[in-house]
C-alpha atoms as a PDB file:
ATOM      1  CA  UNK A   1      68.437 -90.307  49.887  1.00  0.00           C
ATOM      2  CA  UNK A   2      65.276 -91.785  52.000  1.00  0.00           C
ATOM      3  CA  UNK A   3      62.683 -89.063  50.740  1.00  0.00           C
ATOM      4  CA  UNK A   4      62.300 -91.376  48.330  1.00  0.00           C
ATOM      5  CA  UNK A   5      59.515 -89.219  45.718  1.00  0.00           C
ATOM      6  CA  UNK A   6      62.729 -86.951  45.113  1.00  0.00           C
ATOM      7  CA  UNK A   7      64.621 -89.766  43.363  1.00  0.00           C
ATOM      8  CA  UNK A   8      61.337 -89.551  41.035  1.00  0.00           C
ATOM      9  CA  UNK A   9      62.586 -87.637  37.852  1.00  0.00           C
ATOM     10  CA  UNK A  10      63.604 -87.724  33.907  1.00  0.00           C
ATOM     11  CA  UNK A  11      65.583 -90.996  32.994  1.00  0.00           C
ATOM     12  CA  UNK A  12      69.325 -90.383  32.638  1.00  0.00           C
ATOM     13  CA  UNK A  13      69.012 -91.042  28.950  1.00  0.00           C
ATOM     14  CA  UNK A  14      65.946 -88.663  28.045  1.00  0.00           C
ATOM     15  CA  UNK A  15      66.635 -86.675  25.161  1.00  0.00           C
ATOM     16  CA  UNK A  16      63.411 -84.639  24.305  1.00  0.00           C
ATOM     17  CA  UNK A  17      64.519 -83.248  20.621  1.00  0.00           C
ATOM     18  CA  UNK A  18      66.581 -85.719  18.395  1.00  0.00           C
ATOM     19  CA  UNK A  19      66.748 -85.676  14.606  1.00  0.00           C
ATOM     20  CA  UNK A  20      69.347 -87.591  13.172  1.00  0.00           C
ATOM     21  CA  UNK A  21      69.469 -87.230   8.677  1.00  0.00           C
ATOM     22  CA  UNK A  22      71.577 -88.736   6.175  1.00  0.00           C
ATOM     23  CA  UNK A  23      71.878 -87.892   2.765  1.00  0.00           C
ATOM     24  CA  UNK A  24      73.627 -89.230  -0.826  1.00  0.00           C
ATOM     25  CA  UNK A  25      73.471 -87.158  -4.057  1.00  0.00           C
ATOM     26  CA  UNK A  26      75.424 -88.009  -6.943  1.00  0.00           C
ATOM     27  CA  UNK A  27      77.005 -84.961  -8.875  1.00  0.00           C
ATOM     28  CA  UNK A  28      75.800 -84.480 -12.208  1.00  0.00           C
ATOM     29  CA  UNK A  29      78.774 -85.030 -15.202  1.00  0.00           C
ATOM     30  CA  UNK A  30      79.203 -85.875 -18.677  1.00  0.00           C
ATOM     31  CA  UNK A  31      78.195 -89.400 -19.315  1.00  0.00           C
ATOM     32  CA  UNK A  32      81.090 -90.013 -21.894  1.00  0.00           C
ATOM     33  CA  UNK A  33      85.073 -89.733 -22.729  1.00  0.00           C
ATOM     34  CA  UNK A  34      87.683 -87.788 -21.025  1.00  0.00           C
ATOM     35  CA  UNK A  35      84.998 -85.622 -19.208  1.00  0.00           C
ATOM     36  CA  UNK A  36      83.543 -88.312 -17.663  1.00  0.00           C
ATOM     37  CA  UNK A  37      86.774 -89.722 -16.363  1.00  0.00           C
ATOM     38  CA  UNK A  38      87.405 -86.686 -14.287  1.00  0.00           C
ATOM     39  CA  UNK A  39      84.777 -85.008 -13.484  1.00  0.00           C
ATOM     40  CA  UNK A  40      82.121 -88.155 -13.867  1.00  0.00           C
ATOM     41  CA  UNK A  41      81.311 -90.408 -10.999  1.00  0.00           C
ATOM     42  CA  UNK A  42      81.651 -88.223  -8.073  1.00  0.00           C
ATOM     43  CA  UNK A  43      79.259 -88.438  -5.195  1.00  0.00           C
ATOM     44  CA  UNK A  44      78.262 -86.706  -1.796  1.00  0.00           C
ATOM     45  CA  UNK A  45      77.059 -87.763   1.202  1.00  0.00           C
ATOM     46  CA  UNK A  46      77.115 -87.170   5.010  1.00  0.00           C
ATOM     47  CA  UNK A  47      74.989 -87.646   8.424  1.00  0.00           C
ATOM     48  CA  UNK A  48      73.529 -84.585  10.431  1.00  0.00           C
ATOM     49  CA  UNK A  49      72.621 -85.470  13.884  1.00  0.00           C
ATOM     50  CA  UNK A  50      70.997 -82.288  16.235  1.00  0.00           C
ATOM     51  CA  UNK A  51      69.778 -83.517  19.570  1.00  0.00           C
ATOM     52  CA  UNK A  52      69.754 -81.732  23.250  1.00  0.00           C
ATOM     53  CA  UNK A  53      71.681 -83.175  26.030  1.00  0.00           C
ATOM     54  CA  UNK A  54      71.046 -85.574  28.685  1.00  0.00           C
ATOM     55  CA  UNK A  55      69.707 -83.621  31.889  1.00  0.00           C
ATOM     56  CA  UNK A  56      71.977 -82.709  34.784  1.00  0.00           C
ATOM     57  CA  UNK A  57      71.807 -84.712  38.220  1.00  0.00           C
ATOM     58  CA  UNK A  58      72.874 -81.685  40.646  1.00  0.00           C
ATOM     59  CA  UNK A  59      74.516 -83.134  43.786  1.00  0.00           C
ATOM     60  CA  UNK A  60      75.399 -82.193  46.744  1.00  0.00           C
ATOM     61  CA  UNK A  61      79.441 -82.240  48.513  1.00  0.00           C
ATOM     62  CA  UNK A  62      78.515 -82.802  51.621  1.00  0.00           C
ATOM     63  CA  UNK A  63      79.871 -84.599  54.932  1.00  0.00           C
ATOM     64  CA  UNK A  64      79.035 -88.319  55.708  1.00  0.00           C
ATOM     65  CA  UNK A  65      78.002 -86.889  59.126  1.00  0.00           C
ATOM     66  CA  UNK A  66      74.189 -86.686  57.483  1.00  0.00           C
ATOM     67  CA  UNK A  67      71.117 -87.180  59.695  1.00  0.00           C
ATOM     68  CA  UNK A  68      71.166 -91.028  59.375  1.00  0.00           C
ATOM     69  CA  UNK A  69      75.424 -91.080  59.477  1.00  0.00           C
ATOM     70  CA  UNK A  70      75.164 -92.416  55.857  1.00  0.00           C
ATOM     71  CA  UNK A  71      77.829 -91.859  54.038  1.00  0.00           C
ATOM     72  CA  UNK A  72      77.519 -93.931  50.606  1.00  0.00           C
ATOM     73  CA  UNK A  73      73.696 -92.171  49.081  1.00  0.00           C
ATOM     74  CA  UNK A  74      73.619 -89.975  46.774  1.00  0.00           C
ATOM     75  CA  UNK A  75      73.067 -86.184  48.413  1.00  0.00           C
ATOM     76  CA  UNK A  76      70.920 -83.753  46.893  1.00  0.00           C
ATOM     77  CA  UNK A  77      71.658 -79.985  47.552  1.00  0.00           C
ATOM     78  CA  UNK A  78      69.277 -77.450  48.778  1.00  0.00           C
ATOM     79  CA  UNK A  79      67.000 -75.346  46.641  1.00  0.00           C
ATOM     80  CA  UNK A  80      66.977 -71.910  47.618  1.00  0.00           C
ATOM     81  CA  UNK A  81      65.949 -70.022  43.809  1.00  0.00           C
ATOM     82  CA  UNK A  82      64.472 -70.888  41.071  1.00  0.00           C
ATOM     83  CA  UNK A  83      66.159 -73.755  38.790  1.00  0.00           C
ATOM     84  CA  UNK A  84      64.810 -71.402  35.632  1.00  0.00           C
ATOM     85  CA  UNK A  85      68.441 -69.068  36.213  1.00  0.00           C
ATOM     86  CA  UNK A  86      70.486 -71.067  37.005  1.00  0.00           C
ATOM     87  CA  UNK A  87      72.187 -70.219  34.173  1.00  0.00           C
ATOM     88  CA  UNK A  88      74.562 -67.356  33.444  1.00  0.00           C
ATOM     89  CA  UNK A  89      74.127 -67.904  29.545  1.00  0.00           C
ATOM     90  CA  UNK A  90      75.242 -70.184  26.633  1.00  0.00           C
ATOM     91  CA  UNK A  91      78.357 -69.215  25.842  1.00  0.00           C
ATOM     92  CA  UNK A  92      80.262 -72.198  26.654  1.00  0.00           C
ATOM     93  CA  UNK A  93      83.250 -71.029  25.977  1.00  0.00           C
ATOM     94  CA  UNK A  94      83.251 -68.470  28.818  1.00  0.00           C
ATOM     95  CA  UNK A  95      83.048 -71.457  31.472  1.00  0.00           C
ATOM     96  CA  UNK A  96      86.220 -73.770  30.543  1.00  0.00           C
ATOM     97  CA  UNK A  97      88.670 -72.171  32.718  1.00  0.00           C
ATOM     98  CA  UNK A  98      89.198 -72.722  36.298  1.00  0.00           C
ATOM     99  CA  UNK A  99      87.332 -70.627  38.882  1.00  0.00           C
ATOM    100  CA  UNK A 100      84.610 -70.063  36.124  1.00  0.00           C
ATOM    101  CA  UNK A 101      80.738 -71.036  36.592  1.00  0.00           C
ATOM    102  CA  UNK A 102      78.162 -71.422  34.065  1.00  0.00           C
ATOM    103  CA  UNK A 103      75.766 -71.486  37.116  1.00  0.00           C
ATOM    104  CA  UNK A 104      74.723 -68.380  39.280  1.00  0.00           C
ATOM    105  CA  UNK A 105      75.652 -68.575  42.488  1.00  0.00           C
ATOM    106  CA  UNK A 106      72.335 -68.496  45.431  1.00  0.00           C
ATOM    107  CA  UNK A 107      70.468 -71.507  43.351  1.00  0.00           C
ATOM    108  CA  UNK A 108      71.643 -74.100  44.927  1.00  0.00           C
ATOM    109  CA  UNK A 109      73.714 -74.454  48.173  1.00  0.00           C
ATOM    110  CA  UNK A 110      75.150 -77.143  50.434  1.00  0.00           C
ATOM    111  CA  UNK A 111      71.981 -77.669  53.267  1.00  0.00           C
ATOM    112  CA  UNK A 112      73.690 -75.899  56.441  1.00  0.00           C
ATOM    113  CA  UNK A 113      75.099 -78.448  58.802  1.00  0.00           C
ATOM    114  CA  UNK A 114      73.017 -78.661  62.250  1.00  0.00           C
ATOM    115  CA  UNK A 115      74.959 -78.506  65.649  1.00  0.00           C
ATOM    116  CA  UNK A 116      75.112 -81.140  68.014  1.00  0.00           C
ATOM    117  CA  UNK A 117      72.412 -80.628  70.874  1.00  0.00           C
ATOM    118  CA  UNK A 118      70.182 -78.464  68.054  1.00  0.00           C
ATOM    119  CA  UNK A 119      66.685 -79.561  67.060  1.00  0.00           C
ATOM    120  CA  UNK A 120      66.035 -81.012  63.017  1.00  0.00           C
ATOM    121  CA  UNK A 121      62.347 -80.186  62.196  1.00  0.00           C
ATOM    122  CA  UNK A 122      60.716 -81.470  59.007  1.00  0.00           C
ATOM    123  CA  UNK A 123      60.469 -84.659  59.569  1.00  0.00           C
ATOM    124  CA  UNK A 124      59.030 -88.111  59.885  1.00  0.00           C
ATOM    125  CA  UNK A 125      61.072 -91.290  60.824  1.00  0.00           C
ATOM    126  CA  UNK A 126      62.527 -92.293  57.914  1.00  0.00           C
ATOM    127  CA  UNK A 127      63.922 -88.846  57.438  1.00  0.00           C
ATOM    128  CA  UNK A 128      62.059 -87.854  54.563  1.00  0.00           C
ATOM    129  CA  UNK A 129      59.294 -84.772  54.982  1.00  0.00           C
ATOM    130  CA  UNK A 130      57.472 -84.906  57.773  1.00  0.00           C
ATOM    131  CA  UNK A 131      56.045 -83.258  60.798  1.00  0.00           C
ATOM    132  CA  UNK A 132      58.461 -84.356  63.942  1.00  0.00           C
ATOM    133  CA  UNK A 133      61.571 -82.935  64.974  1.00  0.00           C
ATOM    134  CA  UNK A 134      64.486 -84.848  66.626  1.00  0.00           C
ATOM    135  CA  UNK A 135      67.935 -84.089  68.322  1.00  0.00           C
ATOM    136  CA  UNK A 136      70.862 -84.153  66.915  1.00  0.00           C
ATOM    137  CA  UNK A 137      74.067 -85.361  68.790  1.00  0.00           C
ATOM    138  CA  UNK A 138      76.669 -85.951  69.625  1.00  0.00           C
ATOM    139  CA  UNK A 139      78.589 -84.504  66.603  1.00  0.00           C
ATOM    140  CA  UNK A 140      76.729 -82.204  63.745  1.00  0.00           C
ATOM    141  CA  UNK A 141      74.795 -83.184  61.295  1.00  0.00           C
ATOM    142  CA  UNK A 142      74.104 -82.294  57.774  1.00  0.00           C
ATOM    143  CA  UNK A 143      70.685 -82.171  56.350  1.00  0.00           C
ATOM    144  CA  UNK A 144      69.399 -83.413  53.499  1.00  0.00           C
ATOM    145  CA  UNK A 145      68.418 -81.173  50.565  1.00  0.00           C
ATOM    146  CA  UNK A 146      65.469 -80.191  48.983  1.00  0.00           C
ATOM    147  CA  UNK A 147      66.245 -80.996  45.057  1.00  0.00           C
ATOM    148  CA  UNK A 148      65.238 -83.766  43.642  1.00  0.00           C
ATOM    149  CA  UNK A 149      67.087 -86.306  40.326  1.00  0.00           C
ATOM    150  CA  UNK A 150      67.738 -85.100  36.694  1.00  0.00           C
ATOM    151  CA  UNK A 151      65.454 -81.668  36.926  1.00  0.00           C
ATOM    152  CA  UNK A 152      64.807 -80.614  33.613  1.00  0.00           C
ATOM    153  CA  UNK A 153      68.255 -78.688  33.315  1.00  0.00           C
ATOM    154  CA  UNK A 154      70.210 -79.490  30.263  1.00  0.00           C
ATOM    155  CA  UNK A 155      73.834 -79.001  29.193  1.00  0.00           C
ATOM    156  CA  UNK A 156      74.960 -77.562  25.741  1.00  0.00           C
ATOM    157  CA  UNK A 157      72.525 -78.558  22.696  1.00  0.00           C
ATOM    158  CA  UNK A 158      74.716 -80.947  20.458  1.00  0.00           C
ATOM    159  CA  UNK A 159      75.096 -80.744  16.895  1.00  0.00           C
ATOM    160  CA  UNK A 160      77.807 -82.804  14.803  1.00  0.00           C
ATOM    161  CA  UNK A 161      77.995 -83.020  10.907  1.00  0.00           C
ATOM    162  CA  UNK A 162      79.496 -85.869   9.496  1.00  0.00           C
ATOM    163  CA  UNK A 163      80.272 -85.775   5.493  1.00  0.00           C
ATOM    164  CA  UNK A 164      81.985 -88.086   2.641  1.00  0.00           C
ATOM    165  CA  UNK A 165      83.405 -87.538  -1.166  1.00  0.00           C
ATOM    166  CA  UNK A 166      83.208 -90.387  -3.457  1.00  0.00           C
ATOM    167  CA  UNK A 167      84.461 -91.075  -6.587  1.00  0.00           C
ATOM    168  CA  UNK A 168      84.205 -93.710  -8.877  1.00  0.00           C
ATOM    169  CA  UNK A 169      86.471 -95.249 -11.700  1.00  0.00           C
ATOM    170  CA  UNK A 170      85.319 -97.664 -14.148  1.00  0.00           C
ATOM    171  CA  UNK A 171      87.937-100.585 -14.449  1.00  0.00           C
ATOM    172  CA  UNK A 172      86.469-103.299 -16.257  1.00  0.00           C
ATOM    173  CA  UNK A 173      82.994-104.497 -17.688  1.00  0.00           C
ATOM    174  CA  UNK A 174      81.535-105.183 -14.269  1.00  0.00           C
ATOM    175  CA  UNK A 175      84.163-104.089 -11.917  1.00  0.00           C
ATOM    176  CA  UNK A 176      84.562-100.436 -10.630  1.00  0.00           C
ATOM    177  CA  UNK A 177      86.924 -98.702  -8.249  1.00  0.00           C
ATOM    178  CA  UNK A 178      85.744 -96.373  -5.574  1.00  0.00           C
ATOM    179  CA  UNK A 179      87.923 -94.079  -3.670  1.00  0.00           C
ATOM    180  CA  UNK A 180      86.093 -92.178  -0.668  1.00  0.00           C
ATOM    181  CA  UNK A 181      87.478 -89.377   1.784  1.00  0.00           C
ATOM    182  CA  UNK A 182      85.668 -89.558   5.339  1.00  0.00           C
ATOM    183  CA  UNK A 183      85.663 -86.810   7.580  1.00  0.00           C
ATOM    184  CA  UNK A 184      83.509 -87.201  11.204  1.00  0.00           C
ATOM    185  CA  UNK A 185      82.868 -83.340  12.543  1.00  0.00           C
ATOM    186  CA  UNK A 186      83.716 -82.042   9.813  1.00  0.00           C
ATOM    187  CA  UNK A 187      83.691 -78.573  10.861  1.00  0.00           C
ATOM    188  CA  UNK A 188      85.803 -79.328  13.962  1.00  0.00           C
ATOM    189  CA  UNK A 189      82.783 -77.906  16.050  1.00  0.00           C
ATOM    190  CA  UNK A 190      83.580 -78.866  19.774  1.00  0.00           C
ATOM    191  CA  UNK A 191      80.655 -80.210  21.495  1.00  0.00           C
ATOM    192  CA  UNK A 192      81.115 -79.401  25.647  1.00  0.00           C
ATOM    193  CA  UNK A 193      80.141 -81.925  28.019  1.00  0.00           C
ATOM    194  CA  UNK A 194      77.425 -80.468  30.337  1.00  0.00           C
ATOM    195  CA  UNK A 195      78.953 -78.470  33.396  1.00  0.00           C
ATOM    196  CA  UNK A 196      80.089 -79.712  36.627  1.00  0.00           C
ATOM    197  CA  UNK A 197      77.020 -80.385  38.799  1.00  0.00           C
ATOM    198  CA  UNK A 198      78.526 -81.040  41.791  1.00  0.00           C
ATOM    199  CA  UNK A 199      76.991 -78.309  44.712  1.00  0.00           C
ATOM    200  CA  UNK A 200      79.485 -77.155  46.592  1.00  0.00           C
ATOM    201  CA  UNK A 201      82.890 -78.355  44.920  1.00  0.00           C
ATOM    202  CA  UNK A 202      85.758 -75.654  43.999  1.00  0.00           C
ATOM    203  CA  UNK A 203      84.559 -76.922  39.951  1.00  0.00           C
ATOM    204  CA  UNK A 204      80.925 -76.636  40.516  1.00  0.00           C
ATOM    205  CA  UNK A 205      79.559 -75.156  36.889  1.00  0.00           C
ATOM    206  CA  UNK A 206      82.716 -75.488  35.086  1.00  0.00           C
ATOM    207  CA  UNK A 207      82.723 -77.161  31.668  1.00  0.00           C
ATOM    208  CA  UNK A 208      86.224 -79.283  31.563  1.00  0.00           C
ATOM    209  CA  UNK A 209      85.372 -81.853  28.454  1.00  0.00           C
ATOM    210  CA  UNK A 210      83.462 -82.321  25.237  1.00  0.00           C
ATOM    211  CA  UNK A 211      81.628 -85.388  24.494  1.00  0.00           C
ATOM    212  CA  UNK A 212      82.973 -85.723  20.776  1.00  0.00           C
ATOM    213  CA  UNK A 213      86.744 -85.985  19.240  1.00  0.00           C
ATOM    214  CA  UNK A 214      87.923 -83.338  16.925  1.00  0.00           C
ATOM    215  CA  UNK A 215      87.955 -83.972  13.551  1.00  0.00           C
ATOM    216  CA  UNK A 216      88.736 -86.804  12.407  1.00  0.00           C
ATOM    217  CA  UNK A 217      89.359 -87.208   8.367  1.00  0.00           C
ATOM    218  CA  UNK A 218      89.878 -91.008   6.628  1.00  0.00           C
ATOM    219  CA  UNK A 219      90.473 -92.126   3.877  1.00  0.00           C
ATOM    220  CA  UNK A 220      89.268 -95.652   2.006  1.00  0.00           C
ATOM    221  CA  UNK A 221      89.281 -97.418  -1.393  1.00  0.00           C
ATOM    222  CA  UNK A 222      86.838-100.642  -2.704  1.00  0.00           C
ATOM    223  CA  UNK A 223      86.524-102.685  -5.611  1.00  0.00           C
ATOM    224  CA  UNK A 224      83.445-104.013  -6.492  1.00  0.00           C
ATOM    225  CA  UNK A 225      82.587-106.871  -9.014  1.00  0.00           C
END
């Protein structure tokens, strides 16, 4: 929209907290005969990655009919309580079916559409804050909000644990076999997509995705020499 210090905010990719870790241990076994055939050459290893989630652009469903008749901006909504609760809580699981919210309601609202023939006040004449106020006609208008890009409101922190069994079979002088079993999310943990962000719309603070596949388990064989 033309105020244009709103569009000032966090990049779309900012992700404050992100620690990704891998790891490979080999498993202690006997170092000779039968023993070592079986229960020798086995390995672990896996990738850990904890990070939060991208912010959340909240805009705005509102009518083309804005004060300028453009119809292709983005639209911010209007700020009427404090960003700090918008939030019900974080169990994501409660917000996945329709007609559910993971935002309270009187946060955010659609900016109230003026009349024609009514006055607009608050502004200058590029429609961004100012100290004029100007006519509007001959249909209504809607206002532009008051929240600005990508507050610092995030979406469900993200975890995902990745992990691998290897094992290892001697064939010849220099040659070796390795069989390994994959699995990505290991634990099947569903990571939810942040909620819908759109002020206004029948889905507005619904979660209706994740952001990672379920499980996913693989498995591959090498010979080296």
């Amino acid at each position: 929209q033309l105020a244009t210090y709103l569009d000032r905010g966090l990049s779309d990719f900012d992700r404050p907290h992100r620690l990704v870790g891998t790891y490979s241990y080999d498993l202690p076994g006997p170092a000779h005969g039968f023993g070592r055939a079986v229960l020798g050459g086995w390995s672990v290893a896996g990738t850990v990655t904890l990070q939060s989630s991208l912010p959340i652009n909240f805009t705005c469903q509102c009518g083309s009919a804005n004060v300028d008749g453009l119809g292709s901006i983005t639209l911010y909504p209007q700020a009427v309580g404090s960003l700090a609760s918008i939030y019900k809580s974080n169990d994501w699981r409660d917000y996945t079916s329709p007609g559910t919210s993971a935002f309270n309601t009187g946060v955010l609202v659609v900016p109230p559409s003026v009349p024609a023939g009514g006055q607009l006040g608050g502004l200058n004449v590029l429609s961004a804050p100012g100290p004029h106020s100007y006519p509007v006609g001959p249909t209504a208008a809607q206002p532009f909000g008051n929240e600005g890009r990508n507050p610092n409101i995030r979406g469900p922190f993200q975890n995902l644990f990745d992990f691998a069994l290897v094992k290892r079979f001697s064939l010849f002088e220099r040659s070796d076999l390795g069989l390994r079993g994959e699995a990505f999310n290991v634990f099947n943990h569903p990571i939810f997509s942040s909620p819908s962000a759109i002020v206004g719309s029948a889905g507005f603070g619904r979660i209706s995705s994740t952001i990672t596949a379920p499980r996913i388990m693989q498995i591959a064989a090498k010979i080296t020499f």
